[in-house]
C-alpha atoms as a PDB file:
ATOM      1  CA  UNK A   1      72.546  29.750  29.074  1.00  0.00           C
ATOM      2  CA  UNK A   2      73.165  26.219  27.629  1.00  0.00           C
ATOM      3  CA  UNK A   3      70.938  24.941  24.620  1.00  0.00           C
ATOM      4  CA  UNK A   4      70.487  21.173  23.847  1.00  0.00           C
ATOM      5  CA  UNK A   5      70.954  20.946  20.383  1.00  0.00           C
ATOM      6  CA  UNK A   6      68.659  18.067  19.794  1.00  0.00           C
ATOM      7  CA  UNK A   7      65.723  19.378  22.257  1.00  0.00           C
ATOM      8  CA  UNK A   8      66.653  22.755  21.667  1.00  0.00           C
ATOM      9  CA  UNK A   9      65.719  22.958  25.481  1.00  0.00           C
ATOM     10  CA  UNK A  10      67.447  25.747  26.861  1.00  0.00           C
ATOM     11  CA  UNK A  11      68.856  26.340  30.280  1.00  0.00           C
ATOM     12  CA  UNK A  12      69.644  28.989  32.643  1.00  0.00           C
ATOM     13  CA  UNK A  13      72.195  30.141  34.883  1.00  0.00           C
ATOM     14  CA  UNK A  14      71.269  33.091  36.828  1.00  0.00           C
ATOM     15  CA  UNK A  15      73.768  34.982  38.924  1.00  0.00           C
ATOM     16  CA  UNK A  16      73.306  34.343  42.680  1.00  0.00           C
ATOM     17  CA  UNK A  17      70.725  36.444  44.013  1.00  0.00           C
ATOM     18  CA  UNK A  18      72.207  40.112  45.639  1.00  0.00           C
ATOM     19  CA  UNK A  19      74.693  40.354  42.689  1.00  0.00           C
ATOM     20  CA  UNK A  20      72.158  43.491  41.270  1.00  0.00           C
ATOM     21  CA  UNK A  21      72.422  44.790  37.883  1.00  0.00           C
ATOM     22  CA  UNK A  22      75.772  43.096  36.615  1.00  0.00           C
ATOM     23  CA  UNK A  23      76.396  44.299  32.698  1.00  0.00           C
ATOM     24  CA  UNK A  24      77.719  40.877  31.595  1.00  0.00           C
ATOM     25  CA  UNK A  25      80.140  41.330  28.684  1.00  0.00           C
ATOM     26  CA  UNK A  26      82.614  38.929  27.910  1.00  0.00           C
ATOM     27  CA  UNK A  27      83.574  35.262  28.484  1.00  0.00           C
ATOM     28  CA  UNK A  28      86.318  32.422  28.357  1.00  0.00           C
ATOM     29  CA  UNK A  29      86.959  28.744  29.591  1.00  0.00           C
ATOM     30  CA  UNK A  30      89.438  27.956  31.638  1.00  0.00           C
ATOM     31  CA  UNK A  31      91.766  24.790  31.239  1.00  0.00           C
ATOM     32  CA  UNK A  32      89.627  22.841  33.684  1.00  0.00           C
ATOM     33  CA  UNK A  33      86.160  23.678  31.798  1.00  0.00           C
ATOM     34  CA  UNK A  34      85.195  26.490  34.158  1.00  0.00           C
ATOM     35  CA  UNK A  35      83.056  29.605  32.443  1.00  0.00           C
ATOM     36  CA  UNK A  36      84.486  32.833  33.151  1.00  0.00           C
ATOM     37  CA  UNK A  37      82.931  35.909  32.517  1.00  0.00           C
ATOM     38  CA  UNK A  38      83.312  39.911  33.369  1.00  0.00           C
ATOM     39  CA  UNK A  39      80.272  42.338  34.142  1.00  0.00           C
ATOM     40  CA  UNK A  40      81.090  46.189  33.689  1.00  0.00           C
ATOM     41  CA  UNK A  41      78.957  47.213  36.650  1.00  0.00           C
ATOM     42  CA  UNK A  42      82.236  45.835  38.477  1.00  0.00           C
ATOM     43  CA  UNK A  43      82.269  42.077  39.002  1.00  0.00           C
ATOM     44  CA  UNK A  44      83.900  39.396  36.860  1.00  0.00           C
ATOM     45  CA  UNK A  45      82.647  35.414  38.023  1.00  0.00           C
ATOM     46  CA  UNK A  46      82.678  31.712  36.645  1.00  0.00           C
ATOM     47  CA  UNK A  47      80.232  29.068  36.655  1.00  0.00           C
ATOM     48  CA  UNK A  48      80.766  25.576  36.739  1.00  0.00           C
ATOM     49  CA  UNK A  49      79.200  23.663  34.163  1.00  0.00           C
ATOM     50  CA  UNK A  50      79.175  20.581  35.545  1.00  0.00           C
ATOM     51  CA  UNK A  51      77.947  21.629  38.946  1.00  0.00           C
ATOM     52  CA  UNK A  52      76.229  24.541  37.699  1.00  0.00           C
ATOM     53  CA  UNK A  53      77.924  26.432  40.695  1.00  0.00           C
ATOM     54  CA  UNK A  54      78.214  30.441  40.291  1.00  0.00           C
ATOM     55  CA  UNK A  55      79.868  32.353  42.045  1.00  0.00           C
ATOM     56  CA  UNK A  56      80.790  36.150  41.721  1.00  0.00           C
ATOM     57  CA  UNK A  57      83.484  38.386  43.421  1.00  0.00           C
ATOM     58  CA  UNK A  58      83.824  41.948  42.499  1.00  0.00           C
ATOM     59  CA  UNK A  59      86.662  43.313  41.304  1.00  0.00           C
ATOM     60  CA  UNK A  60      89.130  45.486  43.271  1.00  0.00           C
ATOM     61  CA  UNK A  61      88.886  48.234  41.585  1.00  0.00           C
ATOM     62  CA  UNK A  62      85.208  48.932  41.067  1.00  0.00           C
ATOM     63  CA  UNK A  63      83.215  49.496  37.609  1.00  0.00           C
ATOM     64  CA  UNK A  64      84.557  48.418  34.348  1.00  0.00           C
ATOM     65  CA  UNK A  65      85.917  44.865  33.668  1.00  0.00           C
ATOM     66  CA  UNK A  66      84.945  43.847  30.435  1.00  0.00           C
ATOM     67  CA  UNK A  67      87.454  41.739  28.143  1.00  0.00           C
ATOM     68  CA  UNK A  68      88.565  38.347  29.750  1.00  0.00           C
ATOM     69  CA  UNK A  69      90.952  35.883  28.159  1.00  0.00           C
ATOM     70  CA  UNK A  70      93.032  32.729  28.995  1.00  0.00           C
ATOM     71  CA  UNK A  71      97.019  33.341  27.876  1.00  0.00           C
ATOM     72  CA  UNK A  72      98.635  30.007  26.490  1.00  0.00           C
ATOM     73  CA  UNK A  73     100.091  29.184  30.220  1.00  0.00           C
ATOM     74  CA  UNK A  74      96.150  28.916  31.489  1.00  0.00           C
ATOM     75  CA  UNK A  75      96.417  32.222  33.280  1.00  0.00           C
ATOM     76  CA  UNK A  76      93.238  34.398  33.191  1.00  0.00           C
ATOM     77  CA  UNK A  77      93.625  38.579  32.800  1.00  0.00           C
ATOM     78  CA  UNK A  78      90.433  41.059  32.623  1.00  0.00           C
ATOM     79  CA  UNK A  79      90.545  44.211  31.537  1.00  0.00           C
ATOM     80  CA  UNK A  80      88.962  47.233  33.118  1.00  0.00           C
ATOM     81  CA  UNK A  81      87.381  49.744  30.702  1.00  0.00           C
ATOM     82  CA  UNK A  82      86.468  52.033  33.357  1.00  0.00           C
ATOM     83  CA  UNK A  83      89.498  51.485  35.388  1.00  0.00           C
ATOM     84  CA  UNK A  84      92.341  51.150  32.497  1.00  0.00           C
ATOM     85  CA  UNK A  85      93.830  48.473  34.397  1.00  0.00           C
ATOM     86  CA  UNK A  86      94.521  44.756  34.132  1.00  0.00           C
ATOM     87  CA  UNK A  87      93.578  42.403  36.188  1.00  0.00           C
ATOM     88  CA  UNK A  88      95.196  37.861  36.958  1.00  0.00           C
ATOM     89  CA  UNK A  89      92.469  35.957  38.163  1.00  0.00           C
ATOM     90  CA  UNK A  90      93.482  33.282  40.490  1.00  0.00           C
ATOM     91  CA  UNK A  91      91.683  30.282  39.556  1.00  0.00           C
ATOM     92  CA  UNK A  92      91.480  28.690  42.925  1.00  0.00           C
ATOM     93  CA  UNK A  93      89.954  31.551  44.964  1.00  0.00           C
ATOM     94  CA  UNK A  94      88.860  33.687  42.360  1.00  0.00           C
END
C-alpha cells in the first residue's frame, strides 16, 4: 500500500492472483529500491515500486518465513519461524 501524503490517496498492491492466503509479515528495501517482503504461509516476494511489478516465489522449505533484512553488503536473508532456518535471496531471480 502506498499513501500520497498530500491526497492522502492510497494505493494498492495486491499479490498476483493464485498466491492464496499468504500471512504477510515483514519487509525491507533492497539497494536498488525493490520491496521485499516474507509471508508465513510459505512465500517471501518483492514488488517493484516503480513498475508496480509483484512477483512471489515460495520458499524451499515450506511454511514459516517471517523476518527479512538487507546486511550492509546488500545481501537479503529471511528467516523461517516454522522451519528454523535461514534463507539468501538472490536478487536477480529471486
Amino acid at each position: 500500500m502506498r499513501v500520497d501524503p498530500h491526497t492522502e490517496k492510497v494505493k494498492l498492491f495486491p499479490l498476483p492472483i493464485g498466491t492464496g492466503y499468504a500471512n504477510l509479515n515483514t519487509t525491507t528495501f533492497d539497494r536498488n529500491g525493490t520491496l521485499w517482503f516474507t509471508g508465513q504461509s510459505g512465500i517471501y516476494g518483492r514488488l517493484v515500486p516503480s513498475t508496480c511489478n509483484r512477483e512471489v516465489f515460495k520458499a524451499l522449505r515450506g511454511i514459516g518465513p517471517y523476518g527479512i533484512s538487507r546486511t550492509p553488503d546488500g545481501t537479503l536473508y529471511f528467516a523461517s519461524l516454522a522451519g528454523s532456518d535461514v534463507g539468501r535471496i538472490d536478487l536477480q531471480t529471486g
